[in-house]
Protein backbone atom coordinates (compact mmCIF):
# COMPACT_ATOMS: atom_id res chain seq x y z
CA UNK A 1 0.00 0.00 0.00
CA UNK A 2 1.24 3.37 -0.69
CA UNK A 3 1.14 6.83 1.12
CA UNK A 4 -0.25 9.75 -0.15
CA UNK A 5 2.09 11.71 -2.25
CA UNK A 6 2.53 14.64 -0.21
CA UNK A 7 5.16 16.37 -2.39
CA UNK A 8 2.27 15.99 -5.59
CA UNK A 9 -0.03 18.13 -3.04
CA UNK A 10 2.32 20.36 -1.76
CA UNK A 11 3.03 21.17 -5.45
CA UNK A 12 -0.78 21.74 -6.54
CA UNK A 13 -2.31 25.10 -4.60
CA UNK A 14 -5.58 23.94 -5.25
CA UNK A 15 -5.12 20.71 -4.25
CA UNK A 16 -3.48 22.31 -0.81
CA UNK A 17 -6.03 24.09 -0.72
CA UNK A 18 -8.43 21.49 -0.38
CA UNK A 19 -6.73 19.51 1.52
CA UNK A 20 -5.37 21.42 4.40
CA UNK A 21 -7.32 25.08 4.22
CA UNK A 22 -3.83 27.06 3.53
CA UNK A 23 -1.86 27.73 0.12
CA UNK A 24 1.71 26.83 -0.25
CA UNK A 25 2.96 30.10 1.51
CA UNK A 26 1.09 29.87 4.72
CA UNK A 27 1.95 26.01 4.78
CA UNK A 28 5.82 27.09 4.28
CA UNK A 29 5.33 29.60 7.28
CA UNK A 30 3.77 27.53 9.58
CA UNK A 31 6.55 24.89 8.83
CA UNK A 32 9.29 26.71 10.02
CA UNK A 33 7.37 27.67 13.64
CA UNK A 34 6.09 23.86 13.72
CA UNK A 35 9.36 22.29 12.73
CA UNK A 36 11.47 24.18 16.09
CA UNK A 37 8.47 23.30 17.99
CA UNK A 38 8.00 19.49 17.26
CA UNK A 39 11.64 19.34 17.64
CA UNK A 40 11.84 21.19 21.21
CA UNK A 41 8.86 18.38 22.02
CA UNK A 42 10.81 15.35 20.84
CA UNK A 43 14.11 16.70 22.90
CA UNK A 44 12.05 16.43 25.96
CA UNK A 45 10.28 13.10 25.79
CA UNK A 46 13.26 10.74 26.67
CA UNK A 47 13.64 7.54 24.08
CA UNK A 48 11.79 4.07 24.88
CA UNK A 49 14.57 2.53 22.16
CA UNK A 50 17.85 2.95 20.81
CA UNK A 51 18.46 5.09 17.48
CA UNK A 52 16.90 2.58 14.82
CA UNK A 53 14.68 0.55 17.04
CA UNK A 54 11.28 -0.09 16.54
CA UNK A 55 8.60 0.76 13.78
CA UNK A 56 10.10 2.10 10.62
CA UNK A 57 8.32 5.84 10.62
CA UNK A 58 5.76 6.64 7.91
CA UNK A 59 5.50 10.34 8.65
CA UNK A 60 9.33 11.18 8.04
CA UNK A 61 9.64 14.88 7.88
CA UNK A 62 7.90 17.59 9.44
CA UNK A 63 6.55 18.49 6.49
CA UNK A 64 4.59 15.27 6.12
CA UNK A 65 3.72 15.73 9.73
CA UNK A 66 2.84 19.15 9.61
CA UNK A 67 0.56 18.05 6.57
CA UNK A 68 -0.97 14.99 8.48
CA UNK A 69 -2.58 17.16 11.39
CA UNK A 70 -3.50 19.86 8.65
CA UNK A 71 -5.01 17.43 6.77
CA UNK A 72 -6.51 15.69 9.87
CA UNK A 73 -7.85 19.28 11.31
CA UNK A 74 -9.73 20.44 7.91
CA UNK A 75 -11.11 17.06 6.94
CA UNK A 76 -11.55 15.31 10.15
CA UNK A 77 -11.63 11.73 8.83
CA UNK A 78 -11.78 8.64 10.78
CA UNK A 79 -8.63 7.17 12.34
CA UNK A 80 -9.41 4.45 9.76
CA UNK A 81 -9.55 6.47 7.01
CA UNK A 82 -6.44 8.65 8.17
CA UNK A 83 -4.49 5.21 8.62
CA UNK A 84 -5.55 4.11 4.84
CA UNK A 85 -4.37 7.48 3.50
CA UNK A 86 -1.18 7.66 5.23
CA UNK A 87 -0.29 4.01 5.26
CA UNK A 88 -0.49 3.77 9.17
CA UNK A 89 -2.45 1.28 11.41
CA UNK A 90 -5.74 3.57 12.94
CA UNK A 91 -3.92 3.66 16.71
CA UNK A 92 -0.95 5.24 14.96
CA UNK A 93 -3.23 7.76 13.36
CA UNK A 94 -4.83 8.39 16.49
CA UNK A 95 -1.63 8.68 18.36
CA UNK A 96 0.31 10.91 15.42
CA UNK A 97 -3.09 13.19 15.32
CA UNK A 98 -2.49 13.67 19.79
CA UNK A 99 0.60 14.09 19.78
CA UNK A 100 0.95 16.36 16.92
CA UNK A 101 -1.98 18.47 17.94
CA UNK A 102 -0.46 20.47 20.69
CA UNK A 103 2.37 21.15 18.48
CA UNK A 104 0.16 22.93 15.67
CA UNK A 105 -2.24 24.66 18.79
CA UNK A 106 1.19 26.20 20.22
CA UNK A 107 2.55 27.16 16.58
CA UNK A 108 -0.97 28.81 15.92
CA UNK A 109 -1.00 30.49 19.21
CA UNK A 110 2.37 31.70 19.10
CA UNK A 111 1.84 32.97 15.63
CA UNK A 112 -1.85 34.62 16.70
CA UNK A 113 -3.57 32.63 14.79
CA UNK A 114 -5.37 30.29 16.88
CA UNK A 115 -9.11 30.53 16.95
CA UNK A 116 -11.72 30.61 19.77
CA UNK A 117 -12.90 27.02 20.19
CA UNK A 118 -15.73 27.26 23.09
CA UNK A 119 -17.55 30.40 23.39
CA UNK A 120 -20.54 28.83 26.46
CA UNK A 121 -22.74 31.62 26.35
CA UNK A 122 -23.80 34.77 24.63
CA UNK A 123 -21.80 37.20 27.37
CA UNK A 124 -18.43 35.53 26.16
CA UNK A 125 -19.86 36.11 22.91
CA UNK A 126 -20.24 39.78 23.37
CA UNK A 127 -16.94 40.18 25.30
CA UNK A 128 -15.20 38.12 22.71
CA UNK A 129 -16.59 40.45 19.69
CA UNK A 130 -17.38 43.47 21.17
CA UNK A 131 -17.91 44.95 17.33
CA UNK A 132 -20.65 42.86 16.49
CA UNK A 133 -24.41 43.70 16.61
CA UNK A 134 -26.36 40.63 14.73
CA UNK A 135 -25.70 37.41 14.97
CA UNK A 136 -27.17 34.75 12.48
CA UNK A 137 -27.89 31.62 14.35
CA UNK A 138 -28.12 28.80 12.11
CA UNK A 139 -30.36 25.39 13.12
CA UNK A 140 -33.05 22.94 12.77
CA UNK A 141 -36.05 22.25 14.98
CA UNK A 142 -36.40 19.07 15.24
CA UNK A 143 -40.29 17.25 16.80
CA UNK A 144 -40.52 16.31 20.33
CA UNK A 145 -43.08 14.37 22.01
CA UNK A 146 -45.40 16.67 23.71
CA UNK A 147 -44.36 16.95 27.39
CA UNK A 148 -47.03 16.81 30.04
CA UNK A 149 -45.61 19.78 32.25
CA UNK A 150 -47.40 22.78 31.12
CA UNK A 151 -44.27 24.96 31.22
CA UNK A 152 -42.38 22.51 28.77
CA UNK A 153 -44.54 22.41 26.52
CA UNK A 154 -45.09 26.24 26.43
CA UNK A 155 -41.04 26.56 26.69
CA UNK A 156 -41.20 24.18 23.30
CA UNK A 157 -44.33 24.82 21.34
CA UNK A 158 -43.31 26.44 18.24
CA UNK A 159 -45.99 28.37 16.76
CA UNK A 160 -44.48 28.08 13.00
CA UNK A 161 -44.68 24.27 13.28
CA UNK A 162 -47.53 23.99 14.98
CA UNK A 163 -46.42 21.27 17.35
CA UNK A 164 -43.71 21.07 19.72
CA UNK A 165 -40.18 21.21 18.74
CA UNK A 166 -36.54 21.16 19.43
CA UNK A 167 -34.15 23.43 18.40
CA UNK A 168 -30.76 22.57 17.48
CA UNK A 169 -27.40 24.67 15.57
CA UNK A 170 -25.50 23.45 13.38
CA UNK A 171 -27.85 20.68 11.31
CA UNK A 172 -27.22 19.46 7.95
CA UNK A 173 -30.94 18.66 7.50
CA UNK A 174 -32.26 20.46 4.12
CA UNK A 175 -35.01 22.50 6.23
CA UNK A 176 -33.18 25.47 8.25
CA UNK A 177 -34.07 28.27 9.64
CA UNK A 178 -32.50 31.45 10.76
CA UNK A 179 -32.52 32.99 14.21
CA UNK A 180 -31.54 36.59 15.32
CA UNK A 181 -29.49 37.20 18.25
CA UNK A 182 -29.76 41.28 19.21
C-alpha cells in the first residue's frame, strides 16, 4: 500500500487548498514555527529505544507531519480512514493526530492565529466580539413528544410548526431556519 504523495499536493495550490485550508505560503510559514516546535517536544520526551529501534516511521519529515494534522484538522476523517491514506495502522493515526496536535495549537498560538474554540454563552460572545451587533444563528427544529408539564410544553411549542419542537445549531438537515441574536 502506498502513502499519499505529499510532495504531488504540496506542489498543486488547489489541491493544498483542499486539503489542508492554507496555500503553499502559509503552509511554508507555519513549517518553520512547527518544525522548532515538534523538535523542542521530541528533545524532551526521553527515548523508549535505541536510534533505529522499533517501527520504521511513515511520517518522516515535518513536512509530512505538519501536513498529516492539517489534513486531519480540515477534513476530520476517521482514524481508519487517516491510517488508509497515510499508510499507518488507525492507533498510529490516532496517536500521530495527539501528539501532533499540541504542536500545531502552540505554533498557531504563538503565531496569533489560533481561533476561539468554546464560546458557552452569549456574554463571552459579546466580550469576545465586542464589534458585532447581529448574529445569524443557524439550526433545525427538530419534533418532540409533547411533554405533560405545562411549562415545557409552552417553553417548546413552536408556533411556525404547529407542534412542539426542538431546536438545534449546526444541522445538515435540508429544512433550516435562521434565528436573530440582538
Amino acid at each position: 500500500m502506498t502513502m499519499l504523495d505529499i510532495q504531488r499536493v504540496l506542489n498543486q495550490d488547489r489541491l493544498l487548498r483542499a486539503l489542508t485550508g492554507l496555500n503553499r505560503k502559509a503552509f511554508d510559514e507555519l513549517l518553520d514555527s512547527f518544525s522548532l516546535l515538534y523538535e523542542q517536544s521530541r528533545q524532551s520526551q526521553p527515548r523508549q529505544r535505541a536510534v533505529g529501534g522499533g517501527r520504521k516511521a511513515r511520517l518522516l519529515s515535518t513536512q509530512e507531519k505538519l501536513f498529516f494534522i492539517l489534513f486531519y484538522f480540515k477534513c476530520y476523517p476517521t482514524f481508519d480512514l487517516a491510517g488508509i491514506i497515510f499508510d499507518l495502522h488507525r492507533s498510529q493515526a490516532h496517536e500521530w493526530m495527539h501528539r501532533l496536535q499540541p504542536i500545531l495549537e502552540q505554533t498557531l498560538g504563538k503565531q496569533l492565529a489560533l481561533p476561539e474554540r468554546k464560546l458557552t454563552s452569549v456574554e463571552e460572545f459579546v466580550v469576545r466580539f465586542p464589534e458585532v451587533e447581529r448574529v445569524m444563528i443557524d439550526g433545525t427544529e427538530h419534533p418532540i413528544q409533547r411533554p405533560k408539564d405545562p411549562q415545557q410544553q409552552q417553553r417548546n411549542y413552536s408556533g411556525k410548526k404547529r407542534r412542539h419542537t426542538r431546536f438545534s445549531l449546526g444541522s445538515s438537515r435540508p429544512r433550516q431556519a435562521s434565528a436573530g441574536i440582538e
